[in-house]
Protein backbone atom coordinates (compact mmCIF):
# COMPACT_ATOMS: atom_id res chain seq x y z
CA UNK A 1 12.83 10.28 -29.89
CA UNK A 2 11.43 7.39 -31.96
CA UNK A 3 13.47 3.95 -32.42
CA UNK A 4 14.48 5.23 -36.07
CA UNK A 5 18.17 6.42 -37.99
CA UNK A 6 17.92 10.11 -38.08
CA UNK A 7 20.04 9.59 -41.68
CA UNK A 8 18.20 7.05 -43.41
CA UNK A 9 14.78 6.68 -41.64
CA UNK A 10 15.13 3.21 -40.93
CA UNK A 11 13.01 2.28 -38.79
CA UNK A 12 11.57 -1.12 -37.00
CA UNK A 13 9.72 -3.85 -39.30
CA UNK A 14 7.43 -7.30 -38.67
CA UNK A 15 7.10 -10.18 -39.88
CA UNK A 16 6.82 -13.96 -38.31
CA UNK A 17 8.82 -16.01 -36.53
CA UNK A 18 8.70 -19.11 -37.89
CA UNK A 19 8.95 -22.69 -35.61
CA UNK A 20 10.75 -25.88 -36.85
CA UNK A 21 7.10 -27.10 -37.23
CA UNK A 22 6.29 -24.09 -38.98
CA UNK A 23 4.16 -22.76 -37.08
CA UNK A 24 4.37 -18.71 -36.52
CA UNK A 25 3.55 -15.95 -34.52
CA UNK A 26 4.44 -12.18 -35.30
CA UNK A 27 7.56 -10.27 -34.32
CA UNK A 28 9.38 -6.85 -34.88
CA UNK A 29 12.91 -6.83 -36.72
CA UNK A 30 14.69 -3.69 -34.73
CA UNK A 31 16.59 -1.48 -36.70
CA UNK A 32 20.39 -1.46 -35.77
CA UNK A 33 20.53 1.95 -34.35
CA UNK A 34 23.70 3.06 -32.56
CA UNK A 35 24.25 6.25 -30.70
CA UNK A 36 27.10 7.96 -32.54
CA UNK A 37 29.13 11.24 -32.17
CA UNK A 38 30.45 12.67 -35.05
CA UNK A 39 33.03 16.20 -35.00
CA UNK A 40 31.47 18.50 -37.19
CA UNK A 41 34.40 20.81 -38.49
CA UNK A 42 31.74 23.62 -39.43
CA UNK A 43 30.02 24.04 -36.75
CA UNK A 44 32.82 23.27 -35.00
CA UNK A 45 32.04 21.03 -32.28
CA UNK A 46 30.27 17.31 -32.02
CA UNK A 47 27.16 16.25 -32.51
CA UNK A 48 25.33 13.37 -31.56
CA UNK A 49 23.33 10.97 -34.19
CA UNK A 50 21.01 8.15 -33.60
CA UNK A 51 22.04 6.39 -36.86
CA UNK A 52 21.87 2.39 -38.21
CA UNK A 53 24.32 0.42 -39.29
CA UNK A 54 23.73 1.55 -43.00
CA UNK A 55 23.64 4.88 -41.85
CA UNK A 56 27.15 4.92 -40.30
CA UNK A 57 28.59 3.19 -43.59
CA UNK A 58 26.48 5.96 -45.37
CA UNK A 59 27.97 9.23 -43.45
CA UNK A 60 31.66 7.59 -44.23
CA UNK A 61 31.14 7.47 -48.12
CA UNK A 62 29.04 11.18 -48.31
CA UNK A 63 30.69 13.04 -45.54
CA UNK A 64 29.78 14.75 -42.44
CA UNK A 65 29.36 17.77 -43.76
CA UNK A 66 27.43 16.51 -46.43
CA UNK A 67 24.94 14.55 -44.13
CA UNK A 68 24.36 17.50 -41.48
CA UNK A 69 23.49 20.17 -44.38
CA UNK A 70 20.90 17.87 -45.40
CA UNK A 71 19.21 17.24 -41.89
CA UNK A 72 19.34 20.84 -41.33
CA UNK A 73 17.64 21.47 -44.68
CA UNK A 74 14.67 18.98 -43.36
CA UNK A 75 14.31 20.39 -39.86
CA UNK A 76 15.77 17.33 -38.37
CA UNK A 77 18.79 19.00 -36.65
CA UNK A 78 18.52 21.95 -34.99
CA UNK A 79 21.85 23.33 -34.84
């Protein structure tokens, strides 16, 4: 599985790291990601998501439900 949130699509950026002489060289900003487990009342067991930050604040304010429906619907879950 790639380093990205299975909810958002966040996924790892780059950019420079910059010296206190101001010198810089490139680096990757990871995304947050946290293995999560969530109790899906419909399907009625739990699931595990590989979500950021963003994405767990995002599955609070939409739902479970809500969230699972829609990464059935895009072949992301198979459930």
């Amino acid at each position: 599985m790639s380093k990205s949130c299975q909810v958002l699509g966040t996924h790892a950026s780059y950019g420079n790291s910059v010296s206190h002489s101001h010198r810089t060289t490139r680096r990757k900003f990871e995304a947050n990601l946290q293995n999560k487990r969530y109790w899906v009342p419909s399907l009625g067991r739990r699931i595990t998501l590989q979500v950021s930050a963003k994405g767990i604040k995002t599955i609070d304010r939409r739902g479970i439900e809500s969230v699972v429906a829609e990464l059935r619907a895009r072949g992301e879950l198979n459930i």
